[in-house]
C-alpha atoms as a PDB file:
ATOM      1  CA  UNK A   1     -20.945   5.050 -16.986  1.00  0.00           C
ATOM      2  CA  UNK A   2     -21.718   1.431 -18.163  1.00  0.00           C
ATOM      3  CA  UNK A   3     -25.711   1.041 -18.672  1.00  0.00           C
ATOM      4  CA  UNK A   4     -26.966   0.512 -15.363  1.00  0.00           C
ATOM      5  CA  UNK A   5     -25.378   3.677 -14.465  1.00  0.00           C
ATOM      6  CA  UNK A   6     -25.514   6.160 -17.370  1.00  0.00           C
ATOM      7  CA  UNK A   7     -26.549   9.691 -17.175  1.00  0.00           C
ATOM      8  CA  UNK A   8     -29.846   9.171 -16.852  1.00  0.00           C
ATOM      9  CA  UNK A   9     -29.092   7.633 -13.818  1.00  0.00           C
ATOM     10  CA  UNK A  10     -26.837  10.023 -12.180  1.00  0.00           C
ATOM     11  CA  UNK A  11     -29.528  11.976 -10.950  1.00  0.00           C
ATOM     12  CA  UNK A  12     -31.530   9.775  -9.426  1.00  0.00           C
ATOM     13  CA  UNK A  13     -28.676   8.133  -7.975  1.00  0.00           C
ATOM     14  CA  UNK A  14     -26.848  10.716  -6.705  1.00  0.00           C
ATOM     15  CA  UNK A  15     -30.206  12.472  -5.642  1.00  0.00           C
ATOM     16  CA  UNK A  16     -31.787   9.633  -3.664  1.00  0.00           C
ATOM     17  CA  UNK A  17     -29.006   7.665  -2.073  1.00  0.00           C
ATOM     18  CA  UNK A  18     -27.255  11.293  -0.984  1.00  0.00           C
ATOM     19  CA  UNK A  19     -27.937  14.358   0.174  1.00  0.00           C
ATOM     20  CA  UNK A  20     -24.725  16.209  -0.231  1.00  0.00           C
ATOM     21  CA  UNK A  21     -23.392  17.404  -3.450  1.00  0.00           C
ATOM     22  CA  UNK A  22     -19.868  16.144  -2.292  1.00  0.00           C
ATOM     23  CA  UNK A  23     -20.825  13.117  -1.470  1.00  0.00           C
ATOM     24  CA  UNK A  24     -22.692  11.996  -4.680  1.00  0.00           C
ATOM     25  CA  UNK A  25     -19.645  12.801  -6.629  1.00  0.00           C
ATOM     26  CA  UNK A  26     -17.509  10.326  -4.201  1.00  0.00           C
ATOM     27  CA  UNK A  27     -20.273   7.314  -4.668  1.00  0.00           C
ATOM     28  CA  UNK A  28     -20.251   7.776  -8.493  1.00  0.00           C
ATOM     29  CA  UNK A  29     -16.536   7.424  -8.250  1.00  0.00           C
ATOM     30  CA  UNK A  30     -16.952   4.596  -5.832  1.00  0.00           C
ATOM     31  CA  UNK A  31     -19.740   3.035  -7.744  1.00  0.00           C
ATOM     32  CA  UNK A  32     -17.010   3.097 -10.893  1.00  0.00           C
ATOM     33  CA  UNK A  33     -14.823   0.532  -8.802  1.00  0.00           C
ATOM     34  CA  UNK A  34     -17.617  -2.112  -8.762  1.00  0.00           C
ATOM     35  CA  UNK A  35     -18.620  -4.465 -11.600  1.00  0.00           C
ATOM     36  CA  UNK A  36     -18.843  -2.966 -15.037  1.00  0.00           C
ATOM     37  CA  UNK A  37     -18.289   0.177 -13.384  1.00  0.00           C
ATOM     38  CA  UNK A  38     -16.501   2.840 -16.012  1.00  0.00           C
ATOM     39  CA  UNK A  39     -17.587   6.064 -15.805  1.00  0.00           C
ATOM     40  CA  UNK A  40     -18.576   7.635 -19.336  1.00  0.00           C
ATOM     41  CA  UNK A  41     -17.211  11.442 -20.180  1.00  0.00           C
ATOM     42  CA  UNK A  42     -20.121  13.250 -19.745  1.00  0.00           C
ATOM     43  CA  UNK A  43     -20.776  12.295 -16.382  1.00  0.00           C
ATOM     44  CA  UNK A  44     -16.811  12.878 -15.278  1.00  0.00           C
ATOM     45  CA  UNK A  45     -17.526  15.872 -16.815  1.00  0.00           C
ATOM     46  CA  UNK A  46     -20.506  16.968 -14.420  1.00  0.00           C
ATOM     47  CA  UNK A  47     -18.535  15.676 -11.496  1.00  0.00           C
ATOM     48  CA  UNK A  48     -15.532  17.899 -12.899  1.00  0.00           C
ATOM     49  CA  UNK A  49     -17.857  20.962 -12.837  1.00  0.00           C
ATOM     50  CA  UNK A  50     -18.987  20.330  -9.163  1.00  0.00           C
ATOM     51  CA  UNK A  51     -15.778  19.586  -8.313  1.00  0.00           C
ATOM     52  CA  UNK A  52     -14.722  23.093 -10.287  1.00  0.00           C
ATOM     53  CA  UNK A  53     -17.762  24.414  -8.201  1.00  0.00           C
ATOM     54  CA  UNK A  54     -16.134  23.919  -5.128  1.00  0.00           C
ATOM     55  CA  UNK A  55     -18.578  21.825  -3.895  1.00  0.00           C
ATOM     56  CA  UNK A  56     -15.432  19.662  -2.046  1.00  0.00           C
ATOM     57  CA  UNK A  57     -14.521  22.318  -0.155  1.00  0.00           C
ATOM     58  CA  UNK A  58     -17.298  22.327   1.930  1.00  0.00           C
ATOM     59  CA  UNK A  59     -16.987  18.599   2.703  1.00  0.00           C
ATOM     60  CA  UNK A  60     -15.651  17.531   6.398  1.00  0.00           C
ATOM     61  CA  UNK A  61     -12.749  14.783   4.994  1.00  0.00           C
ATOM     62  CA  UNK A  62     -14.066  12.312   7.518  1.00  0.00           C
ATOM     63  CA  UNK A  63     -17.868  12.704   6.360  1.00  0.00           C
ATOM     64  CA  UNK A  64     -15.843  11.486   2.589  1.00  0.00           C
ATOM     65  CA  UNK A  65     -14.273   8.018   4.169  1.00  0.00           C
ATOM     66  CA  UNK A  66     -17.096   5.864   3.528  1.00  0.00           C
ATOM     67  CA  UNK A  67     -17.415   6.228  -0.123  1.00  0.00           C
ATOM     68  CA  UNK A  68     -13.317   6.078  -0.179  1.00  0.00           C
ATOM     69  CA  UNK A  69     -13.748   2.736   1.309  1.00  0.00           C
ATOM     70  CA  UNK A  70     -16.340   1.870  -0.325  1.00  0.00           C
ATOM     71  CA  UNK A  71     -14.123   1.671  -3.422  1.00  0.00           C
ATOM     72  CA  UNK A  72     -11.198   0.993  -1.709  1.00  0.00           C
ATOM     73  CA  UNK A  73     -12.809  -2.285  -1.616  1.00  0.00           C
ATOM     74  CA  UNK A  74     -14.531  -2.816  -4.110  1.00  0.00           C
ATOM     75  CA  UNK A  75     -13.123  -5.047  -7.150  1.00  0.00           C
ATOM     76  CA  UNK A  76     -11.117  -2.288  -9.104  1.00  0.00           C
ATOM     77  CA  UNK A  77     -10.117   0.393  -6.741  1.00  0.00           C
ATOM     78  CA  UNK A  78      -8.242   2.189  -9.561  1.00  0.00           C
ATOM     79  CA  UNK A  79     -11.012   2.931 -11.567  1.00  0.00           C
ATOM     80  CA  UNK A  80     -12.170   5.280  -8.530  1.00  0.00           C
ATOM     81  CA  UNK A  81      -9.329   6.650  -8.128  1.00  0.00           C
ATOM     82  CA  UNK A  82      -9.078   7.381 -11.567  1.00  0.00           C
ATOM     83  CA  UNK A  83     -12.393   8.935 -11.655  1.00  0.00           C
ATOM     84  CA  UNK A  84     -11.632  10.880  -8.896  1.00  0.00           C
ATOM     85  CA  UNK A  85      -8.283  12.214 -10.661  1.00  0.00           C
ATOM     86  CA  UNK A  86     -10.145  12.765 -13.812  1.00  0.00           C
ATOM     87  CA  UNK A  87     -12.766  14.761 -12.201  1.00  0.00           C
ATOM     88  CA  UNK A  88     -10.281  17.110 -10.223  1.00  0.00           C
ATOM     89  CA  UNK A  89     -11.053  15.340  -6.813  1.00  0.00           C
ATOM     90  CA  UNK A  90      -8.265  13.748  -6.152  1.00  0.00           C
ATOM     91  CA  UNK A  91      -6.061  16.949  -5.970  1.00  0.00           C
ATOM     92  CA  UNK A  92      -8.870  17.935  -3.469  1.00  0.00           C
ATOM     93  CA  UNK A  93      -9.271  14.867  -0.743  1.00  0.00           C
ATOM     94  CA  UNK A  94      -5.934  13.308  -1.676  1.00  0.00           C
ATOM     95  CA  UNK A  95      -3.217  15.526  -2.844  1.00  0.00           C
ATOM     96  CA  UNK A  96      -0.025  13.624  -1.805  1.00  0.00           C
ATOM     97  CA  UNK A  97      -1.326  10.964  -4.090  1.00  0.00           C
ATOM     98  CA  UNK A  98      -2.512  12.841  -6.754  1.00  0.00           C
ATOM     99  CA  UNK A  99       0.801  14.582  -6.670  1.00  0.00           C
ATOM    100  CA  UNK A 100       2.746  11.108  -7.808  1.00  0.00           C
ATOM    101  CA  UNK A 101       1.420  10.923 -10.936  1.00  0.00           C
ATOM    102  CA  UNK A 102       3.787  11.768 -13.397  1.00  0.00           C
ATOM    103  CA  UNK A 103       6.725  11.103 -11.236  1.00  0.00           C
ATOM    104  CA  UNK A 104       9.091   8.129 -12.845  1.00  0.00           C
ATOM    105  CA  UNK A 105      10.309   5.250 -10.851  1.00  0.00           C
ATOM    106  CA  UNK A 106      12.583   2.637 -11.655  1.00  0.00           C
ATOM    107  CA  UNK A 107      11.573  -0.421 -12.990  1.00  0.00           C
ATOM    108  CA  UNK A 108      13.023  -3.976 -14.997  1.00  0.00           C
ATOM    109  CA  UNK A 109      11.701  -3.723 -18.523  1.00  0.00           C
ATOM    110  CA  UNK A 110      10.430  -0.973 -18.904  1.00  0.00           C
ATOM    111  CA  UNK A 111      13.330   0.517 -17.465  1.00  0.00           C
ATOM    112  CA  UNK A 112      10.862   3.343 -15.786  1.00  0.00           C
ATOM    113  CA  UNK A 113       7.019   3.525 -14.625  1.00  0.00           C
ATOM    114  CA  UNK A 114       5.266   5.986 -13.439  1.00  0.00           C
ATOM    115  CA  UNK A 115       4.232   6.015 -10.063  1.00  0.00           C
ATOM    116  CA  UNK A 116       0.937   7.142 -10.224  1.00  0.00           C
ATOM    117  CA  UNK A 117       0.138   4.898 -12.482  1.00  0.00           C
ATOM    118  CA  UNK A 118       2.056   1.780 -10.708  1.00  0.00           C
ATOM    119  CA  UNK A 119      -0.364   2.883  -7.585  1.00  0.00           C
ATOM    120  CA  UNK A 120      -3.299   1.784  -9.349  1.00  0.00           C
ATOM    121  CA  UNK A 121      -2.180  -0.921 -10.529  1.00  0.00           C
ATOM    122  CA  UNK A 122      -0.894  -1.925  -6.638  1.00  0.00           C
ATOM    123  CA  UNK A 123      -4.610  -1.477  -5.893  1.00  0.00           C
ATOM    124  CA  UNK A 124      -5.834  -3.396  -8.355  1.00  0.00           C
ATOM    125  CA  UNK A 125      -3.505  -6.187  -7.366  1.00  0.00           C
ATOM    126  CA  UNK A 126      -4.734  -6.088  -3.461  1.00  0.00           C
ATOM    127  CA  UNK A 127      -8.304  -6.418  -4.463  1.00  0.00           C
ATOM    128  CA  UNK A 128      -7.083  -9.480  -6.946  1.00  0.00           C
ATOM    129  CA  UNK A 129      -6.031 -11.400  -3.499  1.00  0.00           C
ATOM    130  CA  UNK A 130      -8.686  -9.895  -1.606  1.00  0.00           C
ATOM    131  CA  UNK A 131      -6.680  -7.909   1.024  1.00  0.00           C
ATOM    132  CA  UNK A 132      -7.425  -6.310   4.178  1.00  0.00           C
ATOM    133  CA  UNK A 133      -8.864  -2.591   3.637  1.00  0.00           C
ATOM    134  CA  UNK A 134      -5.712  -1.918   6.051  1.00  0.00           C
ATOM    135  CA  UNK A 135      -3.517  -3.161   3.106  1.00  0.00           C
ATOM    136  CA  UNK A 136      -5.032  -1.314   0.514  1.00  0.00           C
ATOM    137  CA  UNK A 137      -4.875   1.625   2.721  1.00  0.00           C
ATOM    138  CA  UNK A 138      -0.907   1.370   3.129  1.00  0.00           C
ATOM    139  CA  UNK A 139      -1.031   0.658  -0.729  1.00  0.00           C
ATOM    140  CA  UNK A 140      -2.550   3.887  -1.442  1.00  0.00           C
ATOM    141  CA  UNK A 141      -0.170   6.153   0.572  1.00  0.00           C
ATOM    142  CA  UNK A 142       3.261   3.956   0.891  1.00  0.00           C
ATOM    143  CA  UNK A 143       5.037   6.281  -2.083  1.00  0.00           C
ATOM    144  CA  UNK A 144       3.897   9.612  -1.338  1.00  0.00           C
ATOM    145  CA  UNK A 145       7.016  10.965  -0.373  1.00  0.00           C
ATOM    146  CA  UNK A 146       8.415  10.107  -3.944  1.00  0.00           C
ATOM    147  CA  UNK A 147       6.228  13.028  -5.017  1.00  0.00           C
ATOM    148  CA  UNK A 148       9.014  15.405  -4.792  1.00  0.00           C
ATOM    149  CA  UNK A 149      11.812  13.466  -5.319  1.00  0.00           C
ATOM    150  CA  UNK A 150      14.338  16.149  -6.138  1.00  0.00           C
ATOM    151  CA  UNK A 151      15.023  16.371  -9.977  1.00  0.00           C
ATOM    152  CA  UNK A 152      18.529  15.275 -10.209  1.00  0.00           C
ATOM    153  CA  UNK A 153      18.058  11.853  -8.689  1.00  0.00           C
ATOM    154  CA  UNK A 154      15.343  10.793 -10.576  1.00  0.00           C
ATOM    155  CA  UNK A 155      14.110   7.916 -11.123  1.00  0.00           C
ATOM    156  CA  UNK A 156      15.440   7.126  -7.680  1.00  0.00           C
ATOM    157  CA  UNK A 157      14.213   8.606  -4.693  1.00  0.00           C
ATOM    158  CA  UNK A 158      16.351   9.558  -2.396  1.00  0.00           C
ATOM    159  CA  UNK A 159      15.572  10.506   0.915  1.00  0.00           C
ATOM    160  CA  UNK A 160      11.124   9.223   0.208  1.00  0.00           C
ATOM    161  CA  UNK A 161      11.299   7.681   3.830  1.00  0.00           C
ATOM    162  CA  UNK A 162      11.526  11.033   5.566  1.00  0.00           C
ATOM    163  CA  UNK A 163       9.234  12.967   3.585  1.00  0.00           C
ATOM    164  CA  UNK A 164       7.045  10.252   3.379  1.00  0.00           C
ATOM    165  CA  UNK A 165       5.971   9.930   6.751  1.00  0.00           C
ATOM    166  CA  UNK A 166       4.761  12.962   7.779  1.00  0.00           C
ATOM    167  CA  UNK A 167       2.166  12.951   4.542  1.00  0.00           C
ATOM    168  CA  UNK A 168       1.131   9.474   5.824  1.00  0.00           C
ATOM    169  CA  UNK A 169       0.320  10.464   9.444  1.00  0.00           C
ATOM    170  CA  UNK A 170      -1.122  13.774   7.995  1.00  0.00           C
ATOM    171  CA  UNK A 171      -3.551  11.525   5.367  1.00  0.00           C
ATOM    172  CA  UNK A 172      -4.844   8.951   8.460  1.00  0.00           C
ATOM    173  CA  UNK A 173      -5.323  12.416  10.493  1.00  0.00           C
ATOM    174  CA  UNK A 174      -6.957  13.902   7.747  1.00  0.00           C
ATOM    175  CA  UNK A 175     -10.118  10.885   7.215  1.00  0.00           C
ATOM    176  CA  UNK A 176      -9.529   9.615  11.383  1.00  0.00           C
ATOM    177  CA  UNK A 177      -8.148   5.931  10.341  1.00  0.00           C
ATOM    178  CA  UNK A 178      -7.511   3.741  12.821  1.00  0.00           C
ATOM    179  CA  UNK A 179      -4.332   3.446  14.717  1.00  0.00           C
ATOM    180  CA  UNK A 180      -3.634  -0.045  13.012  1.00  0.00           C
ATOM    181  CA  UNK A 181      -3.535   1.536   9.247  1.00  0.00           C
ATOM    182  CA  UNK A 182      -1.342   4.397  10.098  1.00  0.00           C
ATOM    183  CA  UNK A 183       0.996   1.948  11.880  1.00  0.00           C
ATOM    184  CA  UNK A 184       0.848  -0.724   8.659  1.00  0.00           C
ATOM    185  CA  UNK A 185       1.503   2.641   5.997  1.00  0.00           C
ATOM    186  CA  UNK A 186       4.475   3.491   8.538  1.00  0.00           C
ATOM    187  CA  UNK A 187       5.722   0.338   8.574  1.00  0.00           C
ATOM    188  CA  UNK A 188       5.381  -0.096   4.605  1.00  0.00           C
ATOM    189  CA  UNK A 189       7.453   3.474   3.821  1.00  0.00           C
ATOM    190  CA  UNK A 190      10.187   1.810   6.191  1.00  0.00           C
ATOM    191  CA  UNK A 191      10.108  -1.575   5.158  1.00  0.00           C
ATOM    192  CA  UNK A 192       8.921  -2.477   1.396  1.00  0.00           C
ATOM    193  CA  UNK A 193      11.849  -1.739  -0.382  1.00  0.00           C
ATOM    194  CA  UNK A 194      13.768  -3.768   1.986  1.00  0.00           C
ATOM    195  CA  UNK A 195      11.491  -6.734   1.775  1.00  0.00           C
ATOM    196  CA  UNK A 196      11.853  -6.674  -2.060  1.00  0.00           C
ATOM    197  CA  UNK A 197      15.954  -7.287  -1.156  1.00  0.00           C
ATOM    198  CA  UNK A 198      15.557  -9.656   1.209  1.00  0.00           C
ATOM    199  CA  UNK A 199      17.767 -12.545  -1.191  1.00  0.00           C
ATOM    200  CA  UNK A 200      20.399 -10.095  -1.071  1.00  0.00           C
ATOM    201  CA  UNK A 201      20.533  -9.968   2.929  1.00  0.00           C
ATOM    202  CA  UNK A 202      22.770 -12.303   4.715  1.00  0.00           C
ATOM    203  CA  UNK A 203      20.566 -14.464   7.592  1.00  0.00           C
ATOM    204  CA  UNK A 204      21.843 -12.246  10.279  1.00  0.00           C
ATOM    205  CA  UNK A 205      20.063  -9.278   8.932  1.00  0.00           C
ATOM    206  CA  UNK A 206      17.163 -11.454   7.820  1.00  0.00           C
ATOM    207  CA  UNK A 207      16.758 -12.427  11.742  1.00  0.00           C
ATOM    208  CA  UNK A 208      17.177  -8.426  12.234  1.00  0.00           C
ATOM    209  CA  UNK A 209      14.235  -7.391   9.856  1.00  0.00           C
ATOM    210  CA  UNK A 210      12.203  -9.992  11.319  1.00  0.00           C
ATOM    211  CA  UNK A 211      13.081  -8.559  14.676  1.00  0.00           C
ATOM    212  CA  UNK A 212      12.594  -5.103  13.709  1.00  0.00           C
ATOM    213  CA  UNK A 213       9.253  -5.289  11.882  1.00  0.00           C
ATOM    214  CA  UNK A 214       8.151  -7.114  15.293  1.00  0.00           C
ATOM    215  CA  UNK A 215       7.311 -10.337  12.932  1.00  0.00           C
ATOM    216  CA  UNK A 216       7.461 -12.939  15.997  1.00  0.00           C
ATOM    217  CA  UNK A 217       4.778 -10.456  18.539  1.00  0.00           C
ATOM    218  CA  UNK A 218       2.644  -9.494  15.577  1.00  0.00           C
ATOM    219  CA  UNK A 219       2.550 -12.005  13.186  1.00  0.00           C
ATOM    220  CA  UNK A 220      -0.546 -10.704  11.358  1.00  0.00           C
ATOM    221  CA  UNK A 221       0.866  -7.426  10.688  1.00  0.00           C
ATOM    222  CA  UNK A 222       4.052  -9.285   9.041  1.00  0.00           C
ATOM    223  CA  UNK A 223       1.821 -11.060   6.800  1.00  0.00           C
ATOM    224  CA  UNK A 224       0.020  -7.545   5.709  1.00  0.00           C
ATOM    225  CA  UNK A 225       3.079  -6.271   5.143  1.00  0.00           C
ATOM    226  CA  UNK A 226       4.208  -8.925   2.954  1.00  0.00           C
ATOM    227  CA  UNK A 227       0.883  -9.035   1.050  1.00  0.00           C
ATOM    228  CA  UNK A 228       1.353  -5.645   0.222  1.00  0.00           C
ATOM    229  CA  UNK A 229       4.877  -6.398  -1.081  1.00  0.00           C
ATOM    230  CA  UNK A 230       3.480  -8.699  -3.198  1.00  0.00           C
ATOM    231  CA  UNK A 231       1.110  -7.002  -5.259  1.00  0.00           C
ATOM    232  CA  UNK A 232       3.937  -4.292  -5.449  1.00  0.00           C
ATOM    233  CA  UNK A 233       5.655  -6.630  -7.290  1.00  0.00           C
ATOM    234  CA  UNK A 234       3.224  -8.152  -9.942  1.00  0.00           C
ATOM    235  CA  UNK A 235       1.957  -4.726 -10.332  1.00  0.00           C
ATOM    236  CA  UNK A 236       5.412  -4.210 -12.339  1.00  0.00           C
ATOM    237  CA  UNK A 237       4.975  -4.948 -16.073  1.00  0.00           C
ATOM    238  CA  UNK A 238       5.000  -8.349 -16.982  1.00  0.00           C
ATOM    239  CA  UNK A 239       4.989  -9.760 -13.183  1.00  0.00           C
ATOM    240  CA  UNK A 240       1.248  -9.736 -12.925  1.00  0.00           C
ATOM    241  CA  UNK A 241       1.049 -14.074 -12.787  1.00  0.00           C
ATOM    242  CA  UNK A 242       4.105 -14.819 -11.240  1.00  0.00           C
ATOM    243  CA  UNK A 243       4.983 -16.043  -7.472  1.00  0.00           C
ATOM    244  CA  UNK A 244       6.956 -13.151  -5.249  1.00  0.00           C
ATOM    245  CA  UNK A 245       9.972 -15.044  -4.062  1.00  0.00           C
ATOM    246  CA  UNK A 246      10.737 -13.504  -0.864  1.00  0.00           C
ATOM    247  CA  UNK A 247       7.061 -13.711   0.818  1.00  0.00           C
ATOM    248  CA  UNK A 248       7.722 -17.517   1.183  1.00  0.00           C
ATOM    249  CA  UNK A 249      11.442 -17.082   2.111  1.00  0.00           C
ATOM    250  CA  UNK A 250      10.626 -14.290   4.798  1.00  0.00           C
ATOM    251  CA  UNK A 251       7.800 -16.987   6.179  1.00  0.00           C
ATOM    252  CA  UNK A 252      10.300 -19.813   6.080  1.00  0.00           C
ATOM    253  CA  UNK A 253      12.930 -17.472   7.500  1.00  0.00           C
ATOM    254  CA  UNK A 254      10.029 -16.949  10.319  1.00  0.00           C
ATOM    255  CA  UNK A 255       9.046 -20.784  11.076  1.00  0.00           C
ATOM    256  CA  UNK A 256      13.246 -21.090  12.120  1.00  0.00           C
ATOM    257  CA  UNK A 257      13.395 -18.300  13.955  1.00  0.00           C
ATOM    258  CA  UNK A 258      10.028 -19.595  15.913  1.00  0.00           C
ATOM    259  CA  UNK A 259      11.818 -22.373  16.672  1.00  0.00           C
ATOM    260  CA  UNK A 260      14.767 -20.923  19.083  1.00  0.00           C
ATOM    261  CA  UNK A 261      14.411 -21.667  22.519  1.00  0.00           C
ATOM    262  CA  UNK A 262      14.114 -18.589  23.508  1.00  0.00           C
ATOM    263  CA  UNK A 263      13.609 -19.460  27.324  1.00  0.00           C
ATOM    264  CA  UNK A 264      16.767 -21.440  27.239  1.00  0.00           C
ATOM    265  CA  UNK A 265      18.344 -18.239  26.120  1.00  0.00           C
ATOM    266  CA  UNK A 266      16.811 -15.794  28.649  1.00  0.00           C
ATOM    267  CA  UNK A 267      17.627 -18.284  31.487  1.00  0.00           C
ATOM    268  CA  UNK A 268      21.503 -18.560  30.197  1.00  0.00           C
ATOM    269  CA  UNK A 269      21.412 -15.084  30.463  1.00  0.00           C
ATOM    270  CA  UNK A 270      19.001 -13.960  32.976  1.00  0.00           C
ATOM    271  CA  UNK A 271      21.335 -11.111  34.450  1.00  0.00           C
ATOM    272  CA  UNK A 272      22.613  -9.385  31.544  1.00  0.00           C
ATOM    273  CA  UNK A 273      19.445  -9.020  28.837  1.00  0.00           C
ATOM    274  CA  UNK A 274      21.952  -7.128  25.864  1.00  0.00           C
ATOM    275  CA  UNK A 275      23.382 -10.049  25.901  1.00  0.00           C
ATOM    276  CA  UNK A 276      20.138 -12.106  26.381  1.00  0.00           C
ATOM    277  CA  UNK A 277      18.987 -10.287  23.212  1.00  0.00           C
ATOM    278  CA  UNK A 278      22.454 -10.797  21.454  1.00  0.00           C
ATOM    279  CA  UNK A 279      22.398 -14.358  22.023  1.00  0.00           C
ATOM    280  CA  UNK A 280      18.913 -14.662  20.499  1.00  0.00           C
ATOM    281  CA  UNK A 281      19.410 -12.748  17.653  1.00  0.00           C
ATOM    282  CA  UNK A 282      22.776 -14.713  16.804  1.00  0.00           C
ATOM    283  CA  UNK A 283      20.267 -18.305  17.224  1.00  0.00           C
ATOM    284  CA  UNK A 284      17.596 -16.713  15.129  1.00  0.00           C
ATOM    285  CA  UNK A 285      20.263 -15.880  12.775  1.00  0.00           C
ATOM    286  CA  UNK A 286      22.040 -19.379  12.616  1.00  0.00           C
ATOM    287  CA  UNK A 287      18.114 -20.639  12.639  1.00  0.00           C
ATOM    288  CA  UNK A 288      17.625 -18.918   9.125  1.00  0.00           C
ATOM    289  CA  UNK A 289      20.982 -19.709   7.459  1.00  0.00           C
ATOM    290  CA  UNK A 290      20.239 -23.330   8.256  1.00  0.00           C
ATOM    291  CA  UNK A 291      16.337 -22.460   6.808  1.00  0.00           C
ATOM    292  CA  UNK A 292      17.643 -21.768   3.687  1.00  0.00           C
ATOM    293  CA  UNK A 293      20.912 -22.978   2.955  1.00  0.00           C
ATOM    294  CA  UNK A 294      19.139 -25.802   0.780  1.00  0.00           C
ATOM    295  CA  UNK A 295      17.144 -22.956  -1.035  1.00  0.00           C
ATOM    296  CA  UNK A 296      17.541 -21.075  -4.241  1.00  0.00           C
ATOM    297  CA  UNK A 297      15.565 -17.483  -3.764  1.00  0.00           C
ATOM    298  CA  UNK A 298      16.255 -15.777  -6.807  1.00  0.00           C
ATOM    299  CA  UNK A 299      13.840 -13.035  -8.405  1.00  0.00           C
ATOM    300  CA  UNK A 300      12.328 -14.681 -11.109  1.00  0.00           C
ATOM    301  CA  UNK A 301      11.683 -11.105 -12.909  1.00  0.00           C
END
C-alpha cells in the first residue's frame, strides 16, 4: 500500500481494528479506496492467500457490508473493487460482478469497452459528484446480466434485462440492503439504456417514461436515476468533462409536465379514469413537445 499503509502496517491494522480474518481483508480493500490508498503486491498477495485459505467462506455476507460501504463511499471505489478482484474476493462476495469483466460492450471510439472495466470507472464517476451510496449501489450491479450475454450477439446484449434482475434482487438479499436500493438497481436495469435515448423519443413517449419511472410521485428517485445515467456516460472514453444532454432535457421535460392541470383533467373526466389517465398523458405529452420544441438535444459524444 502507499506509506501510511505498507506491510508493516497490515498487521497491526488488520489485527487491532478487526477481529476476523475476513474482515481485515475487506478494510484493507476498503482502506485502498481512500486517499493515497493503492495497495502494493505483497500485501494483495497475503490477502490472495487468505482469500485462497478460505477464510471468506466462513464470513456471514451481511457481517461484510460495512467495509463494502465503507469503500463504496469512499473517494475511489474502484480501487477496492479492484483489490478485491485482484485478491480473489470478488469472485467470493460478488460474483455477478466479478463475472463482467472481460465481457465487451459497445461503445463510440473505442468502438468496444469492457464492462468490467467501464464499472469502475461508473464508480469512480459517482464518487466524483458525490452520489448517494443508493446510486453507487445501482452502479455496481445495473450490468450484471450482461455477464452471459450469449456469444453470438456480442457486444450487444440481448435479453440483460431479464437475467439481470434476478442477480440484482439475489445481491441486495445476499448483504440485506434496503428496500430503496434494490428498487433504484431495478429501476436502473429497466431504465438506463432508455434514458441514454431519450433525444430519439418523440414527447409522447417522453411523458410515458416520465410516467413510468413514477418521476412526478418520486421525484428524488428520478433524479438518482438520472445521476447514475450520467456518470454512465462520462465514464465512456473521452466523455469524462463533458455535460450529459438528456439529464437537463428529462428535468425540463419534467417542469412541463408539472405544470398540467391535472385536477382540471380528473374533474373533466371524473367517471371514466382510462380516459382521465389518457387525457393526462396526451397534456403531459403536448406539455413536453412545447418544452422543447425551441431546444437542440443532441449527444455531444
Amino acid at each position: 500500500m502507499s506509506s501510511d499503509l505498507s506491510r508493516g502496517a497490515f498487521g497491526a491494522v488488520l489485527g487491532d481494528v478487526l477481529a476476523s480474518p475476513a474482515l481485515n481483508i475487506l478494510r484493507i480493500a476498503a482502506m485502498a479506496a481512500g486517499h493515497d490508498g493503492e495497495l502494493d503486491g505483497e500485501t494483495v498477495g497475503m490477502m490472495r492467500d487468505q482469500v485462497a485459505a478460505g477464510v471468506l467462506a466462513r464470513l456471514e455476507p451481511a457481517a461484510a457490508w460495512g467495509e463494502l460501504e465503507r469503500g463504496l463511499l469512499a473517494q475511489a471505489p474502484s480501487r477496492m473493487l479492484r483489490a478485491l478482484r485482484d485478491c480473489g474476493a470478488l469472485a467470493v462476495l460478488l460474483p455477478e460482478v466479478d463475472a463482467l469483466f472481460g465481457v465487451p460492450q459497445s461503445a463510440d471510439e473505442p468502438a468496444e469497452v469492457d464492462i468490467g472495466e467501464h464499472l469502475l470507472r461508473v464508480l469512480d464517476e459517482t464518487a466524483r459528484c458525490r452520489a448517494s451510496l443508493a446510486v453507487r449501489v445501482a452502479a455496481l450491479v445495473f450490468n450484471v446480466g450482461k455477464s452471459d450475454s450469449p456469444r453470438e450477439h456480442l457486444p450487444s446484449h440481448y435479453k440483460h434485462i431479464e437475467r439481470g434482475r434476478p442477480r440484482i434482487e439475489a445481491i441486495c438479499a445476499r448483504f440485506r440492503l434496503p428496500a430503496d436500493f434494490l428498487d433504484l438497481g431495478l429501476l436502473a436495469i429497466a431504465e438506463c439504456e432508455r434514458v441514454h435515448r431519450a433525444a430519439e423519443m418523440r414527447a409522447g413517449s417522453i411523458a410515458a417514461m416520465l410516467e413510468r419511472v413514477d418521476a412526478f410521485g418520486n421525484p428524488v428517485r428520478f433524479e438518482q436515476l438520472l445521476t447514475l445515467c450520467t456518470c454512465d456516460f462520462r465514464a465512456f472514453p473521452g466523455r469524462a468533462s463533458l455535460t450529459y444532454p438528456k439529464a437537463a432535457m428529462l428535468r425540463v421535460a419534467l417542469a412541463a409536465c408539472l405544470g398540467v392541470d391535472e385536477a382540471a383533467i380528473a374533474a373533466e373526466f371524473e367517471d371514466d379514469a382510462a380516459d382521465a389517465a389518457t387525457a393526462l398523458l396526451e397534456a403531459r405529452a403536448f406539455a413536453v413537445a412545447a418544452a422543447l420544441r425551441s431546444e437542440r438535444w443532441a449527444d455531444p459524444a
